[in-house]
C-alpha atoms as a PDB file:
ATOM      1  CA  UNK A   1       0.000   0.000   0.000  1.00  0.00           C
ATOM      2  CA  UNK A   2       2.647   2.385   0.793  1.00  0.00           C
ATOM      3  CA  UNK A   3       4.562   1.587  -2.220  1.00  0.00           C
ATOM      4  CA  UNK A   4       1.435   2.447  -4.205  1.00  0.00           C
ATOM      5  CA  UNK A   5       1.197   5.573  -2.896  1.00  0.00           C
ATOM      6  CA  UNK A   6       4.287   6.496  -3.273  1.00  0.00           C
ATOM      7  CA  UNK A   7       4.244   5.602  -6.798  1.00  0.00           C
ATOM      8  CA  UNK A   8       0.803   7.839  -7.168  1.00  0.00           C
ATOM      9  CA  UNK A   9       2.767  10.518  -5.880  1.00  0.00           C
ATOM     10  CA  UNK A  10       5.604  10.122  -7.937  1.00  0.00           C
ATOM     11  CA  UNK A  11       3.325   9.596 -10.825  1.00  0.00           C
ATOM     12  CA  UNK A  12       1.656  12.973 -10.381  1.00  0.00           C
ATOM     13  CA  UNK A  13       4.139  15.077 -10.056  1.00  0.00           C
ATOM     14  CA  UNK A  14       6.211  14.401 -13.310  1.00  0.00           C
ATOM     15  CA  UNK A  15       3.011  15.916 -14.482  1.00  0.00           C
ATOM     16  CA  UNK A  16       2.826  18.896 -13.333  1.00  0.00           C
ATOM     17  CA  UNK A  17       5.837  20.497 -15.739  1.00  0.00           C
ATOM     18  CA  UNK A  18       3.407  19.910 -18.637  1.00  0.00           C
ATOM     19  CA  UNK A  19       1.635  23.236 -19.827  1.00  0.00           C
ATOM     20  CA  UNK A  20      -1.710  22.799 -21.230  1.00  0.00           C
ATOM     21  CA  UNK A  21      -2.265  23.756 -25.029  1.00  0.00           C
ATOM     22  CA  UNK A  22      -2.936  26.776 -26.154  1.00  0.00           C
ATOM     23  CA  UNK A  23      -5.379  27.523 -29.784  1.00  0.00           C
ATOM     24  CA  UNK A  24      -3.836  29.880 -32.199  1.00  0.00           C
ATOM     25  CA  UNK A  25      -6.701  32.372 -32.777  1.00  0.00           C
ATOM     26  CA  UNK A  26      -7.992  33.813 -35.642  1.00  0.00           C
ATOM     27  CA  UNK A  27     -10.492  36.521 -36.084  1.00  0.00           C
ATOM     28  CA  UNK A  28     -11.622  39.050 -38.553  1.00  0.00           C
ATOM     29  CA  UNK A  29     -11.348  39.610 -42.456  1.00  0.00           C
ATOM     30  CA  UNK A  30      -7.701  38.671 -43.865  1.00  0.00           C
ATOM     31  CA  UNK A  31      -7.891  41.165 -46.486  1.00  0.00           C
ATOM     32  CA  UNK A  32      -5.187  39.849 -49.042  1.00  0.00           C
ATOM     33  CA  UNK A  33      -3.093  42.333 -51.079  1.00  0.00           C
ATOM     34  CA  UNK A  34      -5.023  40.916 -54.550  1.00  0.00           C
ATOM     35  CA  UNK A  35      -8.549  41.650 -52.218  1.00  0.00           C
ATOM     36  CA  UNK A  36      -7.549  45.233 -51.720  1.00  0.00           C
ATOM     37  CA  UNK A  37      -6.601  45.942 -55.274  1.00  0.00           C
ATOM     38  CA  UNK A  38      -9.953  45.033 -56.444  1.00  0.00           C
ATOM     39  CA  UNK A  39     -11.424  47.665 -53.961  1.00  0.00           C
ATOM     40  CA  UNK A  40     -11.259  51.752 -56.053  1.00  0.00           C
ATOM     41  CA  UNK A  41     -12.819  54.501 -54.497  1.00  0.00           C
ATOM     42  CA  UNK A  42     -16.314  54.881 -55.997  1.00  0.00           C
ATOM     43  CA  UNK A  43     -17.806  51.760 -55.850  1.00  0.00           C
ATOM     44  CA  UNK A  44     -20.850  50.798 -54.215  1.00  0.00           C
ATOM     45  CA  UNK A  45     -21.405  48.929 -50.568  1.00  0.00           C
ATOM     46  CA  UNK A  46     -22.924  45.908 -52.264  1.00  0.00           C
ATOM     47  CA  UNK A  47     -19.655  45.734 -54.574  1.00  0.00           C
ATOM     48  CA  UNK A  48     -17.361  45.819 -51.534  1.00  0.00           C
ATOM     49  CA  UNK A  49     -19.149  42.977 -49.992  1.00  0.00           C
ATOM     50  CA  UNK A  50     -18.740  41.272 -53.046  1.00  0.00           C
ATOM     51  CA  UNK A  51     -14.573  41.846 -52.609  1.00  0.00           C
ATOM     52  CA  UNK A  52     -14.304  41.791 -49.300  1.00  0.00           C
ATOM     53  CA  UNK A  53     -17.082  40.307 -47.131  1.00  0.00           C
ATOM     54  CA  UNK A  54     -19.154  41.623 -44.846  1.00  0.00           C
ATOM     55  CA  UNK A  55     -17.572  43.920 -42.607  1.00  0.00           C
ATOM     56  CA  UNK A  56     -16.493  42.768 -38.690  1.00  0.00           C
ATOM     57  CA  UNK A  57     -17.859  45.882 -36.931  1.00  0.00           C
ATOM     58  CA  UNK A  58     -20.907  47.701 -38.595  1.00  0.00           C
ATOM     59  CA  UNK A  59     -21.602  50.356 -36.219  1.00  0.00           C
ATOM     60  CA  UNK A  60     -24.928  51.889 -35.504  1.00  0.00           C
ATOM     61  CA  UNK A  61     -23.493  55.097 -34.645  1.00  0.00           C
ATOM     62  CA  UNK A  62     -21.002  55.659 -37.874  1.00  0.00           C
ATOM     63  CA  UNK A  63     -23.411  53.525 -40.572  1.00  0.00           C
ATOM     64  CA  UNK A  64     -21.429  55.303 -43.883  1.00  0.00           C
ATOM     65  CA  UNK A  65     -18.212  53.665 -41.789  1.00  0.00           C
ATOM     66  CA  UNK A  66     -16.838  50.259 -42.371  1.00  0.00           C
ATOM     67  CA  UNK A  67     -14.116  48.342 -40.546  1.00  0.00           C
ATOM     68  CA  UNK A  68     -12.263  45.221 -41.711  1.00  0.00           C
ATOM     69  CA  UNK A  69     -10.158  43.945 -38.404  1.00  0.00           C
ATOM     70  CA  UNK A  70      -8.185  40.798 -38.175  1.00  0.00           C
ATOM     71  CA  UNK A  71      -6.202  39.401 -35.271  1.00  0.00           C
ATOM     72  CA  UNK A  72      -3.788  36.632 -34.966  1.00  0.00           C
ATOM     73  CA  UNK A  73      -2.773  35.442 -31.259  1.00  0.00           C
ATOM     74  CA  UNK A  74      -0.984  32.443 -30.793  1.00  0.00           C
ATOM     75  CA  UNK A  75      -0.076  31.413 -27.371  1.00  0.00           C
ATOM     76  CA  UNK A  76      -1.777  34.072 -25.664  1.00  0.00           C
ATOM     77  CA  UNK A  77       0.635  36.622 -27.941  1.00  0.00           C
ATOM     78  CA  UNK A  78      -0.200  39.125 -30.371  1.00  0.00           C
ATOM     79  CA  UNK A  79       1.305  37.854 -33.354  1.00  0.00           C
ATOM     80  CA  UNK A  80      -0.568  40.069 -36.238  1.00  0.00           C
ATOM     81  CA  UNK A  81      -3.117  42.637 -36.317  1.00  0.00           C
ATOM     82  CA  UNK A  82      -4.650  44.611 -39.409  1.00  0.00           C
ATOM     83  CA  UNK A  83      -7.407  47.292 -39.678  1.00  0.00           C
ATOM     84  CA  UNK A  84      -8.691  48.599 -42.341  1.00  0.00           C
ATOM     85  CA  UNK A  85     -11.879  51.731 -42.111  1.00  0.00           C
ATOM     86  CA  UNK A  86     -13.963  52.583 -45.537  1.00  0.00           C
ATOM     87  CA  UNK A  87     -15.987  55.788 -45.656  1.00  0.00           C
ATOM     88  CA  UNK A  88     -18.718  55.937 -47.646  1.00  0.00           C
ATOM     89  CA  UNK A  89     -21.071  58.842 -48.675  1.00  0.00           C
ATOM     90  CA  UNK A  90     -24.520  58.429 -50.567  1.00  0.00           C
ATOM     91  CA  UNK A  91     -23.784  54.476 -51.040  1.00  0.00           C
ATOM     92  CA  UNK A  92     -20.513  55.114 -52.550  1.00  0.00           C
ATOM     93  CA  UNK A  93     -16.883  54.373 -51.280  1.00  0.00           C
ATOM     94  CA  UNK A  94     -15.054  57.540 -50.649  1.00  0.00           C
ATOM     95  CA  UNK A  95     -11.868  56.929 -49.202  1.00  0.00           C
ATOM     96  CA  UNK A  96      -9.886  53.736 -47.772  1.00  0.00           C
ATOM     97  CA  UNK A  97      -8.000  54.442 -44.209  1.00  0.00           C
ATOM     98  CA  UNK A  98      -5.645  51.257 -44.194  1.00  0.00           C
ATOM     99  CA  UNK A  99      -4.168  52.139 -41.221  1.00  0.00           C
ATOM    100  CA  UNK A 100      -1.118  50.528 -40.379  1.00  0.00           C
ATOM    101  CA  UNK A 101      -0.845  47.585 -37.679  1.00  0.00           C
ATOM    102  CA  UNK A 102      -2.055  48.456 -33.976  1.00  0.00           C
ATOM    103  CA  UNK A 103       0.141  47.323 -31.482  1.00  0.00           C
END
């Protein structure tokens, strides 16, 4: 019995060193280089959906502003971040803030 327990304890402990798994994390639009060449000033919202998706934040509050965000963490780290704000003006884009990365 005492050897069991010992062996239990033993057992445990070379466990404890092991660090649970982290999940890379991925959210937002990945606007590629080839997406954002498609995208001119003067197109229409419905075209820019077509290029680029539907936008990650459509505020209430700004509706004639767009923002395209993505985030990369891996390991609890900020590895990547992009934003990207479109300003539109009687259904039509008017200028492209592709700011560059947060950090």
């Amino acid at each position: 019995m005492r050897i069991s327990l010992i062996f239990v304890s033993l057992l445990l402990a070379s466990c404890s060193w092991l660090l649970p798994h982290k999940v890379e994390i991925r959210q937002g639009n990945l606007i590629s280089p080839e997406m954002l060449a498609r995208v001119k000033v003067g197109m229409t919202q419905m075209q820019i959906k077509a290029a680029l998706g539907t936008p990650l934040v459509n505020d209430p509050f700004h509706a004639n502003r767009w923002d395209y965000i993505y985030r990369f963490e891996q390991e609890g780290k900020l590895i990547e971040e992009k934003r990207m704000t479109l300003y539109f003006e009687n259904n039509t884009l008017q200028r492209i803030d592709n700011a560059a990365p947060a950090k």
